[in-house]
C-alpha atoms as a PDB file:
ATOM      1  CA  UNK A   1       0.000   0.000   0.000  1.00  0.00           C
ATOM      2  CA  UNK A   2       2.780   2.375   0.500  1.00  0.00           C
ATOM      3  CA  UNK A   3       4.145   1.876  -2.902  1.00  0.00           C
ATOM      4  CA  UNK A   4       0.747   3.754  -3.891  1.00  0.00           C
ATOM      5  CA  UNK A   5       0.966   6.153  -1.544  1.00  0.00           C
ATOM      6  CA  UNK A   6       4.519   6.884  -2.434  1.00  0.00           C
ATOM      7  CA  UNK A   7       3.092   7.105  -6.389  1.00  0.00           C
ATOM      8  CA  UNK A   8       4.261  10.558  -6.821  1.00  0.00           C
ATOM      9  CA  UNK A   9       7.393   9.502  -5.766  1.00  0.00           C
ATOM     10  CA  UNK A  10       8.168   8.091  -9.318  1.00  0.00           C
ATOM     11  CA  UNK A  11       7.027  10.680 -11.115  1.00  0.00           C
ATOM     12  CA  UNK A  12       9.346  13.702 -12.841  1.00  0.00           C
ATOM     13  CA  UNK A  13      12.754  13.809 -14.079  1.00  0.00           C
ATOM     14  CA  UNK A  14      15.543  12.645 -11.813  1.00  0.00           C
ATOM     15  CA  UNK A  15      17.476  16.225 -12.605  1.00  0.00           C
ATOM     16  CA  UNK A  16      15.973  19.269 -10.835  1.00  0.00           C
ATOM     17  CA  UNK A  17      16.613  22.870 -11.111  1.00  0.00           C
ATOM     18  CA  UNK A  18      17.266  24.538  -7.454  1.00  0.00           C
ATOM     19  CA  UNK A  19      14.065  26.238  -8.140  1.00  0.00           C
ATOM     20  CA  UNK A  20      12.249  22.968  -8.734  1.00  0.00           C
ATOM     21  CA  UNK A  21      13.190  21.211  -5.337  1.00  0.00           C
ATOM     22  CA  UNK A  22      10.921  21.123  -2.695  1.00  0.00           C
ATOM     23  CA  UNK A  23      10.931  22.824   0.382  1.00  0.00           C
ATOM     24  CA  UNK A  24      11.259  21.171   3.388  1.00  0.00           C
ATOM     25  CA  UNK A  25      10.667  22.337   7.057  1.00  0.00           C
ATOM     26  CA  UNK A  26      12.802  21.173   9.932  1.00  0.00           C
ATOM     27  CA  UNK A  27      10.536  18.083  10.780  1.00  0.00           C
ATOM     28  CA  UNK A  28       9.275  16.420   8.392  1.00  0.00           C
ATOM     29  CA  UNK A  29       7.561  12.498   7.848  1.00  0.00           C
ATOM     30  CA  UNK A  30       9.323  10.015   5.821  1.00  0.00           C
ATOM     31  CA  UNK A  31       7.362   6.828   4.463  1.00  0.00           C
ATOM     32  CA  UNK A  32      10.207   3.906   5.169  1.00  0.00           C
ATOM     33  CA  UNK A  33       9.806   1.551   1.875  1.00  0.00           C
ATOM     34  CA  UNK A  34       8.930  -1.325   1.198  1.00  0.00           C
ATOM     35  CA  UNK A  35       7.967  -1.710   4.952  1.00  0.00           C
ATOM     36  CA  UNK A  36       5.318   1.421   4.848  1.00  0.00           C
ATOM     37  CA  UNK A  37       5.849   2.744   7.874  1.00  0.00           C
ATOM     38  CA  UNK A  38       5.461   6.180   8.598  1.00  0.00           C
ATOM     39  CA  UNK A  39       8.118   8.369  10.922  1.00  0.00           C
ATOM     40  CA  UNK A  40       8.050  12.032  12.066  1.00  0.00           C
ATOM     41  CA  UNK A  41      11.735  13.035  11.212  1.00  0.00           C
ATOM     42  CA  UNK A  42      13.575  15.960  12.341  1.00  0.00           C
ATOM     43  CA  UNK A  43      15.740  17.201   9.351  1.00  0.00           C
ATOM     44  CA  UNK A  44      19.110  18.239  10.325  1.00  0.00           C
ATOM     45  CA  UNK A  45      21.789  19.900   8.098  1.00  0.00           C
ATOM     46  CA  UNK A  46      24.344  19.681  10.996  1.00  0.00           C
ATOM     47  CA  UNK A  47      24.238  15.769  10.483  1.00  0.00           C
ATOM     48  CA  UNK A  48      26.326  14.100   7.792  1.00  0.00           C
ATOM     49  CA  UNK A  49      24.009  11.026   7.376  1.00  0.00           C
ATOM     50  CA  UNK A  50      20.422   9.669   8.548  1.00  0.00           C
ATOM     51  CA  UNK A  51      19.631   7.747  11.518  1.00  0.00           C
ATOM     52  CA  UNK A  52      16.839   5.566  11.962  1.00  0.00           C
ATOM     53  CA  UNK A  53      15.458   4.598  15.688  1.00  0.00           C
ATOM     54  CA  UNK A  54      16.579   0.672  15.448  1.00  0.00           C
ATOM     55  CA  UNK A  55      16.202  -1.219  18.721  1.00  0.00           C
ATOM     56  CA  UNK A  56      17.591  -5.012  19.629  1.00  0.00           C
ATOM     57  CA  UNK A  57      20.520  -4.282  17.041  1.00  0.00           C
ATOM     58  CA  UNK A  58      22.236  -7.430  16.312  1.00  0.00           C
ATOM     59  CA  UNK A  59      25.127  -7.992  13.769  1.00  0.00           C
ATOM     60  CA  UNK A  60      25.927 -11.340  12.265  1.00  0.00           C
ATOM     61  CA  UNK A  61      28.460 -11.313   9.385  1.00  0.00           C
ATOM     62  CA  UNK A  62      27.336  -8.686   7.060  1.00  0.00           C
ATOM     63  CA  UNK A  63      23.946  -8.804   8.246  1.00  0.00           C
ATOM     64  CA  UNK A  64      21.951  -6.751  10.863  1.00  0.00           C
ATOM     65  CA  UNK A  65      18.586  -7.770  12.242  1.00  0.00           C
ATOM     66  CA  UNK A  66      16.866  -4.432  14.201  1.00  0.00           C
ATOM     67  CA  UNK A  67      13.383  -4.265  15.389  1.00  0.00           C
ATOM     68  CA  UNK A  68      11.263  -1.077  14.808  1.00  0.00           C
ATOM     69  CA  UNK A  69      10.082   0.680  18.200  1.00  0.00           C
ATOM     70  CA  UNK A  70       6.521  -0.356  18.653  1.00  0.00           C
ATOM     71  CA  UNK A  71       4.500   2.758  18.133  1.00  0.00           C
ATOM     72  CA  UNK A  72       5.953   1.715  14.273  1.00  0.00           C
ATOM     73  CA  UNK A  73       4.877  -1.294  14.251  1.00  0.00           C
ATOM     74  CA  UNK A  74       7.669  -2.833  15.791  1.00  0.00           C
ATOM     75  CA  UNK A  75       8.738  -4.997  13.028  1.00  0.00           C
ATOM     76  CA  UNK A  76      11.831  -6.944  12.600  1.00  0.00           C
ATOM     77  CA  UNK A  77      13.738  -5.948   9.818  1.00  0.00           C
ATOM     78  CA  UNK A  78      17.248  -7.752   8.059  1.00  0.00           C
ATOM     79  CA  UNK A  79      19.605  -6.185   5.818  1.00  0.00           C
ATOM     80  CA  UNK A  80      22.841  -5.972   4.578  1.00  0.00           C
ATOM     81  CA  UNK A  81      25.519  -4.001   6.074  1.00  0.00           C
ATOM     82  CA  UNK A  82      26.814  -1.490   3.544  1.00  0.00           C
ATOM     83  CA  UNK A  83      29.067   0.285   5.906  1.00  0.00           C
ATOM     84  CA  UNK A  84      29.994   1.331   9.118  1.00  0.00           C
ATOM     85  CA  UNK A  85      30.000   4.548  10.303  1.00  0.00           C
ATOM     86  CA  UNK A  86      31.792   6.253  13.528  1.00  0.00           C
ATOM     87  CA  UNK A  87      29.435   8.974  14.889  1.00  0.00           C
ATOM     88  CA  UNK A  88      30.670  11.396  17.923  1.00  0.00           C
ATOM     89  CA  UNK A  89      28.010  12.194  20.287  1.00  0.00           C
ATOM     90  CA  UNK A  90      27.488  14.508  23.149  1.00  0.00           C
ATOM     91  CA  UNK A  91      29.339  11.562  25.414  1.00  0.00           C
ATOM     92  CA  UNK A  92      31.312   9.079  22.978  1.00  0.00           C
ATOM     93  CA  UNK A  93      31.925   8.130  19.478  1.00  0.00           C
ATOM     94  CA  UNK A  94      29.760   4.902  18.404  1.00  0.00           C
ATOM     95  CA  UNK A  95      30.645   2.715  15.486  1.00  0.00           C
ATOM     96  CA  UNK A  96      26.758   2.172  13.866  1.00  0.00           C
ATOM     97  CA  UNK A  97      25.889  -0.152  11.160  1.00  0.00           C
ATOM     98  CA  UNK A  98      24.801   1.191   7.820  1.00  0.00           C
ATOM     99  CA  UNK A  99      21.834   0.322   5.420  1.00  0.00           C
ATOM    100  CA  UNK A 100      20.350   1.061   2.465  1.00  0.00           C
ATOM    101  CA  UNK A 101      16.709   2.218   2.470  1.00  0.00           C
ATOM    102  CA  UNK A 102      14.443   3.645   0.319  1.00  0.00           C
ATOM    103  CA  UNK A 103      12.818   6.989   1.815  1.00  0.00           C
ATOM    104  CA  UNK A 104       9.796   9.030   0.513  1.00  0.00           C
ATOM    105  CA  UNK A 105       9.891  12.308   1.669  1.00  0.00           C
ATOM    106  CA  UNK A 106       7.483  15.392   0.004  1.00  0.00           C
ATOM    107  CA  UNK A 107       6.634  12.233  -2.543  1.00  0.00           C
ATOM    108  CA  UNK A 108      10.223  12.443  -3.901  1.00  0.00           C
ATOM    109  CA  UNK A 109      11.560   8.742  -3.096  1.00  0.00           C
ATOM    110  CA  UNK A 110      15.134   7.932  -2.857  1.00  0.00           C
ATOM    111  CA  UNK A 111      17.672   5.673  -1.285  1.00  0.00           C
ATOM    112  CA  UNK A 112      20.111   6.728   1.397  1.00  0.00           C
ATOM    113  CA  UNK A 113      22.270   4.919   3.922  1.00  0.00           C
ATOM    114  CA  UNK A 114      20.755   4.891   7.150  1.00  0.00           C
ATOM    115  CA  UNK A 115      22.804   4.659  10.288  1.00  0.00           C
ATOM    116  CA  UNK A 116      21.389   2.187  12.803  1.00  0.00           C
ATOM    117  CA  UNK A 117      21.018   3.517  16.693  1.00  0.00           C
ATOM    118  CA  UNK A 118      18.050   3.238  19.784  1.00  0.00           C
ATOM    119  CA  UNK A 119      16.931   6.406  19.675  1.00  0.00           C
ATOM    120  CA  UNK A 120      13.934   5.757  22.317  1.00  0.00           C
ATOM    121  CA  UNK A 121      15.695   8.773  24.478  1.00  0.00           C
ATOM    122  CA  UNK A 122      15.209  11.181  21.979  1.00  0.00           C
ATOM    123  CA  UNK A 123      12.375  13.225  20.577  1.00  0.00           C
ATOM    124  CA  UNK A 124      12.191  11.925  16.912  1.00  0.00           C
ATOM    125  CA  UNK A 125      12.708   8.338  15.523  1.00  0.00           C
ATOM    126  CA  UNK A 126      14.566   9.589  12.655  1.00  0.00           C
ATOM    127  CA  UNK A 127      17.030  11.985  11.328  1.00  0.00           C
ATOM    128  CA  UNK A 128      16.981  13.076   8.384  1.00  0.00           C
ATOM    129  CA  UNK A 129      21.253  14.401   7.310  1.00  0.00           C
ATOM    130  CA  UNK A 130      22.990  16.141   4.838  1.00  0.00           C
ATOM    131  CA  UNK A 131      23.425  12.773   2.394  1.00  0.00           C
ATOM    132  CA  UNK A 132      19.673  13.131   2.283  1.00  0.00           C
ATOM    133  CA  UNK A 133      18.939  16.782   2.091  1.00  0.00           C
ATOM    134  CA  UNK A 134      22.082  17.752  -0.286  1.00  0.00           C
ATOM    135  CA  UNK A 135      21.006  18.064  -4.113  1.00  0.00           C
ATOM    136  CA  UNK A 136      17.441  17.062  -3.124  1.00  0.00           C
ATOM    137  CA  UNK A 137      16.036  19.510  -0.920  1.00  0.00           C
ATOM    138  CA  UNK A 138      15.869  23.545   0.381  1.00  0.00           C
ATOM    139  CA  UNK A 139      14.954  23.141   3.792  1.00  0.00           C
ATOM    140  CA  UNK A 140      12.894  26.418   5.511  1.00  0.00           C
ATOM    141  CA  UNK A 141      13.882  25.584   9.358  1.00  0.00           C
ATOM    142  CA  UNK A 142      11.340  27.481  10.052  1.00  0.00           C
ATOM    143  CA  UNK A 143       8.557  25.706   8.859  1.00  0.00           C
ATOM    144  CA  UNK A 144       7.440  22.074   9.968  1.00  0.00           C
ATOM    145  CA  UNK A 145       5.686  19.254   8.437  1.00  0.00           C
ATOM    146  CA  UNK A 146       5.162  21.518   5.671  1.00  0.00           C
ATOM    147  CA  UNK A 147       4.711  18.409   2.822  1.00  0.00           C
ATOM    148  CA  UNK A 148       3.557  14.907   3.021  1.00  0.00           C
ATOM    149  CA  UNK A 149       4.849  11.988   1.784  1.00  0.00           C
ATOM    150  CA  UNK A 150       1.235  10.918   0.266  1.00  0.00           C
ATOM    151  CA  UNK A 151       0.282  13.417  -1.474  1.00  0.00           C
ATOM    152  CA  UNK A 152       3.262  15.551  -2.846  1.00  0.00           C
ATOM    153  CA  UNK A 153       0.998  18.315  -1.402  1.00  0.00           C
ATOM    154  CA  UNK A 154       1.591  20.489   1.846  1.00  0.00           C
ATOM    155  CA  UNK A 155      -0.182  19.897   5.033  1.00  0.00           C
ATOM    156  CA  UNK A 156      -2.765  23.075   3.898  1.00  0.00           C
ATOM    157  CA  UNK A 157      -3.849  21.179   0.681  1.00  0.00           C
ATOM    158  CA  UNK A 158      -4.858  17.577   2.367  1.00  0.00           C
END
């Protein structure tokens, strides 16, 4: 069902004109594909990559198994391992698993790595970073929730 939703996504060129990109606010919801669940996201340019709320993390070969936190349904989810990246924090420096998702955002859908960390201490499930925002969005930080991933439309037009 959220392929559908996410129709728009498809849609249009893959080359757009500055002018042409959409316009973001600081939070934003992201449709996770092909699992169609939906996240608030807070959209951070200080943030070189995307992290996803992933609880129960666990790592065999080039493999990780995470489990969604259960206001999302709290799936179990597999995937490769495409990287690993070290992220500094406010109290240490973490090596996280990378995957590859597919995101809809404003109905434009892409793939991005997504770094892999329990965010259940922190206001939104998701972060949305530069390897996300950079060629594909202007972001208006201050504006929220300003599109929607199933419609292409703003919040005014639904």
């Amino acid at each position: 069902m959220a392929a559908l939703l996410c129709f728009s996504c498809m849609l249009g060129g893959d080359t757009l004109l500055a002018s042409d990109k959409p316009i973001i606010g600081a939070e934003e919801y992201v449709i996770v594909m092909p699992y169609g669940f939906k996240v608030p996201a807070r959209v951070d340019t200080g943030a070189a990559t995307t992290s996803l709320d992933a609880r129960n993390i666990r790592v065999k070969g080039s493999m990780v198994s995470f489990t969604l936190p259960p206001r999302f349904g709290g799936s179990t989810i597999t995937a490769p391992i495409v990287d690993w990246k070290y992220v500094r924090t406010s109290k240490s420096r973490e090596k996280r698993p990378v995957v590859e998702m597919e995101l809809c955002i404003a109905s434009i859908k892409l793939r991005a790595r997504v770094n892999l960390n329990d965010r259940s201490h922190m206001r939104y499930p998701m972060i949305i970073g530069r390897n996300v925002i950079t060629g594909n969005f202007l972001v208006d930080t201050s504006r929220s929730f300003m599109t929607s991933p199933l419609s292409g439309g703003t919040e005014a037009e639904r």
